[in-house]
Protein backbone atom coordinates (compact mmCIF):
# COMPACT_ATOMS: atom_id res chain seq x y z
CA UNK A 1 -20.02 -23.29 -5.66
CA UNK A 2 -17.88 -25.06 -2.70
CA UNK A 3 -18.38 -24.18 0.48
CA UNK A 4 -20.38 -21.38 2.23
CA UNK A 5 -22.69 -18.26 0.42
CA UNK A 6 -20.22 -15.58 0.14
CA UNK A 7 -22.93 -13.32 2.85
CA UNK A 8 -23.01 -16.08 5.24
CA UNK A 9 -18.83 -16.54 4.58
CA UNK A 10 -18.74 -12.91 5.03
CA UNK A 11 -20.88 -13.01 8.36
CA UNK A 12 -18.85 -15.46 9.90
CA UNK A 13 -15.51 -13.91 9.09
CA UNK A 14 -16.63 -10.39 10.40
CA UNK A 15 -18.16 -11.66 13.15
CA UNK A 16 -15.14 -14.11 14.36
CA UNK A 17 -12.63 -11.07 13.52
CA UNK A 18 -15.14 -8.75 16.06
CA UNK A 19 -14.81 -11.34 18.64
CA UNK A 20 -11.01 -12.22 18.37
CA UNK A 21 -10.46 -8.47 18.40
CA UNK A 22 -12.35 -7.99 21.59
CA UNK A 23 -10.55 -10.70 23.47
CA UNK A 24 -7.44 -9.48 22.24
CA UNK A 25 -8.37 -5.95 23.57
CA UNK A 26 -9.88 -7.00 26.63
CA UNK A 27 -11.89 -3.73 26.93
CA UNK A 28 -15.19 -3.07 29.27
CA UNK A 29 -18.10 -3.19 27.68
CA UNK A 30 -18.59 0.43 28.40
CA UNK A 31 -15.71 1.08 26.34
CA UNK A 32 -16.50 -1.17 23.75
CA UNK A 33 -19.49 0.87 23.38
CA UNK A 34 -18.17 4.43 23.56
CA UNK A 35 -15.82 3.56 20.68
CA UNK A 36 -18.75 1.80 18.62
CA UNK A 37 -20.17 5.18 18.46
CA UNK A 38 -17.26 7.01 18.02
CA UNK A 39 -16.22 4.63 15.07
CA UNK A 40 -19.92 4.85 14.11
CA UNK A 41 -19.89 0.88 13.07
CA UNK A 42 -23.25 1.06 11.97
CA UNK A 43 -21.95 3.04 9.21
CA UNK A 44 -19.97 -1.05 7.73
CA UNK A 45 -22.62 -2.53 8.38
CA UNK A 46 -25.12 -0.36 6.04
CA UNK A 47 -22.50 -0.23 3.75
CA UNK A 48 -21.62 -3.86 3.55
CA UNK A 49 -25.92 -4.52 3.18
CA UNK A 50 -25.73 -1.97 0.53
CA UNK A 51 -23.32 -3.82 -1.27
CA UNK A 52 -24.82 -7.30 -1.02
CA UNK A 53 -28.00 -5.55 -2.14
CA UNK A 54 -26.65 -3.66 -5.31
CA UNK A 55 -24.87 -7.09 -6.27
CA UNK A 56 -28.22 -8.91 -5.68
CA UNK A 57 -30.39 -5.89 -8.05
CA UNK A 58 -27.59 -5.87 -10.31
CA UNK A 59 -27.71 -9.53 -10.90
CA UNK A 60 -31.45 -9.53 -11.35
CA UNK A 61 -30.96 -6.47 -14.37
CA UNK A 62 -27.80 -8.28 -15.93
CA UNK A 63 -30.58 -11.39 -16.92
CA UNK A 64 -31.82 -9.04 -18.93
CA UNK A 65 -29.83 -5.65 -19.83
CA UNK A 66 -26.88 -8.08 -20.53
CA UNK A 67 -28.48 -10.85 -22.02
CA UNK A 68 -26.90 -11.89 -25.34
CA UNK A 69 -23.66 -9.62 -24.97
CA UNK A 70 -20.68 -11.45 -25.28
CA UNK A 71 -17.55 -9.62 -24.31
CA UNK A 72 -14.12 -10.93 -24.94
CA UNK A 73 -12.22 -11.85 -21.70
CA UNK A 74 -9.67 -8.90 -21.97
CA UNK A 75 -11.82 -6.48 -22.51
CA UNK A 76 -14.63 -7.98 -19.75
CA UNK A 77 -11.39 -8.31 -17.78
CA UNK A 78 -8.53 -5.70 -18.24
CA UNK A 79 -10.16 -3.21 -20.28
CA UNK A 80 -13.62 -2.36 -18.62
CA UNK A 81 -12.25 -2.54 -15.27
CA UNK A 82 -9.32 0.09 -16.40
CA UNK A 83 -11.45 2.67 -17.67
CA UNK A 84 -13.72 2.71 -14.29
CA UNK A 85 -11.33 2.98 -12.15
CA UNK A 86 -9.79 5.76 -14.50
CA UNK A 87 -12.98 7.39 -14.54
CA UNK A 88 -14.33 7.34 -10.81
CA UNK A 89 -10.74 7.25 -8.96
CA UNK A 90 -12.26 4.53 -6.73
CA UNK A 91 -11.30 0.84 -7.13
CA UNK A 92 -13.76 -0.50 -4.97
CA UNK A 93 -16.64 1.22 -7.48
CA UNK A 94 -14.46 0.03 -10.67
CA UNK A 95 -14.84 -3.63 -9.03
CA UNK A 96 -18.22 -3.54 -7.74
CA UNK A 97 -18.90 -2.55 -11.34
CA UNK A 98 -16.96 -5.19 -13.30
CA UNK A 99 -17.21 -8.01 -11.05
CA UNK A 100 -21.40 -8.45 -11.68
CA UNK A 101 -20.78 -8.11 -15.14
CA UNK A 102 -17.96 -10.30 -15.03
CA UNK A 103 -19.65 -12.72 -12.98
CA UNK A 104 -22.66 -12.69 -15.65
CA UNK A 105 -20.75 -12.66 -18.73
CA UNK A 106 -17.72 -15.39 -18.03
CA UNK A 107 -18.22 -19.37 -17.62
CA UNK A 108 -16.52 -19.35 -14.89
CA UNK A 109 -14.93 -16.35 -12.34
CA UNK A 110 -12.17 -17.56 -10.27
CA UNK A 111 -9.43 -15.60 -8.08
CA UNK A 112 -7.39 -15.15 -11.47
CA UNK A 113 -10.56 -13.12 -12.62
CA UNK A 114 -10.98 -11.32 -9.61
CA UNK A 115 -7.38 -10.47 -9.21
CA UNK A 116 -6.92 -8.90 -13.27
CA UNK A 117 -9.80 -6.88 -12.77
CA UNK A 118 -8.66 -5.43 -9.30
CA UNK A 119 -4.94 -4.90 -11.15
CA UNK A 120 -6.74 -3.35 -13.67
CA UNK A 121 -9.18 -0.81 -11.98
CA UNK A 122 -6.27 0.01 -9.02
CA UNK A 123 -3.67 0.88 -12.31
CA UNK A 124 -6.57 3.25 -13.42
CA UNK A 125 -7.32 4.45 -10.33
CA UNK A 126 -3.68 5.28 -9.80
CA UNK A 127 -3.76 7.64 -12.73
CA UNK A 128 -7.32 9.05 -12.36
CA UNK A 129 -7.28 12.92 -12.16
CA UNK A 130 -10.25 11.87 -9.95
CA UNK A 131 -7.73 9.61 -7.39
CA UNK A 132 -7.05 12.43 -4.26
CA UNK A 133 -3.91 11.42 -3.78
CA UNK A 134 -2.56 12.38 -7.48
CA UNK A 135 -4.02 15.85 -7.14
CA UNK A 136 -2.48 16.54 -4.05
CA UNK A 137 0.90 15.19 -5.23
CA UNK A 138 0.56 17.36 -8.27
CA UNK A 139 -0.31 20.10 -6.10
CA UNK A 140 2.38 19.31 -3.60
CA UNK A 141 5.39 19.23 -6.28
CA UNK A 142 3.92 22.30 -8.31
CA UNK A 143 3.40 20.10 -11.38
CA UNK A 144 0.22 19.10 -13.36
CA UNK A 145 -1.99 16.38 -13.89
CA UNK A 146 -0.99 15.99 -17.71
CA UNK A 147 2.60 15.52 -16.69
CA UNK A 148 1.57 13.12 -13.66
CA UNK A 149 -0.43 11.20 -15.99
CA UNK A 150 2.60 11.07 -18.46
CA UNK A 151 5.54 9.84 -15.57
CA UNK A 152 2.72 7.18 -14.56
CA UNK A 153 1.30 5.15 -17.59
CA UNK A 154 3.85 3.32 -18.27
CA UNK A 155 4.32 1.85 -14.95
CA UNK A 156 0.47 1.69 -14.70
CA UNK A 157 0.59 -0.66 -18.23
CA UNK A 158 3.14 -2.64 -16.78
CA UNK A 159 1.27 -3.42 -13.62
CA UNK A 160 -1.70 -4.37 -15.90
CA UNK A 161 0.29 -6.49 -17.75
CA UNK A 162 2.06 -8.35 -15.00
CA UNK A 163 -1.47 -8.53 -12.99
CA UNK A 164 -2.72 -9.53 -16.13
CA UNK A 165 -0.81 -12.12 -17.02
CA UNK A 166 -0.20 -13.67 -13.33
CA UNK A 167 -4.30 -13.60 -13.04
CA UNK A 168 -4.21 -15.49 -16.66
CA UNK A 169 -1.70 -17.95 -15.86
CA UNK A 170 -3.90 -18.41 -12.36
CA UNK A 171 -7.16 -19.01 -14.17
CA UNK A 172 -5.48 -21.78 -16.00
CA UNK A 173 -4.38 -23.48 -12.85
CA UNK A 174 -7.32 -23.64 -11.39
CA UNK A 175 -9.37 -25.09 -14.38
């Protein structure tokens, strides 16, 4: 589209971060390396080619699994996104989810589109019996996940809404 591949974008802005951070530092390499494998970087780096590989697979399937299926924007958008991160209590697996599909099924994704589906799967994922954190709130206040789940859905619909609605009013911009 403009610009740089997102991997090669993403290269560069890892790799200049790494090097700024190392300067900044100023640390032997000695102990540059000693907290490398305390850190165990390797473990980014797999999981950053994992994720350039299951967009690159997914891709590939959507040309066919997905051909034809039309999904409104809301749903595709708000919706989908919602449930997943409801369901797994991980935004980052709600997104890597929706944004393929997205990214197959729209004309065009933009930041608005990126930024409605992240509202959306993080205001799931905020609820999800699955999300640590609400479990060990629940636990930590002697209360229980149905009543959690009450107190927070209607701040959760608002946040969709306002995400929503500021990602909408984005897309429009741009185009």
């Amino acid at each position: 589209m403009y610009g740089v591949a997102i991997n090669i974008a993403t290269f560069i802005a890892i790799s200049t971060v790494l090097v700024l951070c190392l300067i900044y530092a100023k640390k032997t390499r000695r102990e540059i390396i000693s907290l490398g494998r305390k850190m165990k970087i390797w473990n980014f780096s797999l999981i950053l080619l994992s994720v350039i590989f299951y967009a690159t697979i997914f891709g590939e399937i959507s040309r066919s699994v997905f051909h034809g299926v039309r999904l409104g924007s809301i749903i595709l958008l708000v919706v989908f996104p919602f449930i997943l991160g409801f369901l797994t209590g991980r935004v980052q697996l709600a997104s890597a989810i929706a944004i393929p599909l997205a990214l197959y099924c729209l004309d065009v994704f933009d930041y608005g589109a990126f930024a409605i589906i992240f509202v959306s799967a993080l205001s799931g994922y905020i609820m999800s019996p699955a999300h640590p954190c609400l479990i060990l709130s629940v636990e930590y206040f002697r209360s229980s996940i149905p009543k959690a789940i009450k107190k927070l859905i209607v701040p959760s619909i608002l946040f969709v809404i306002c995400g929503s609605f500021y990602g909408f009013i984005l897309r429009l911009l741009i185009h």
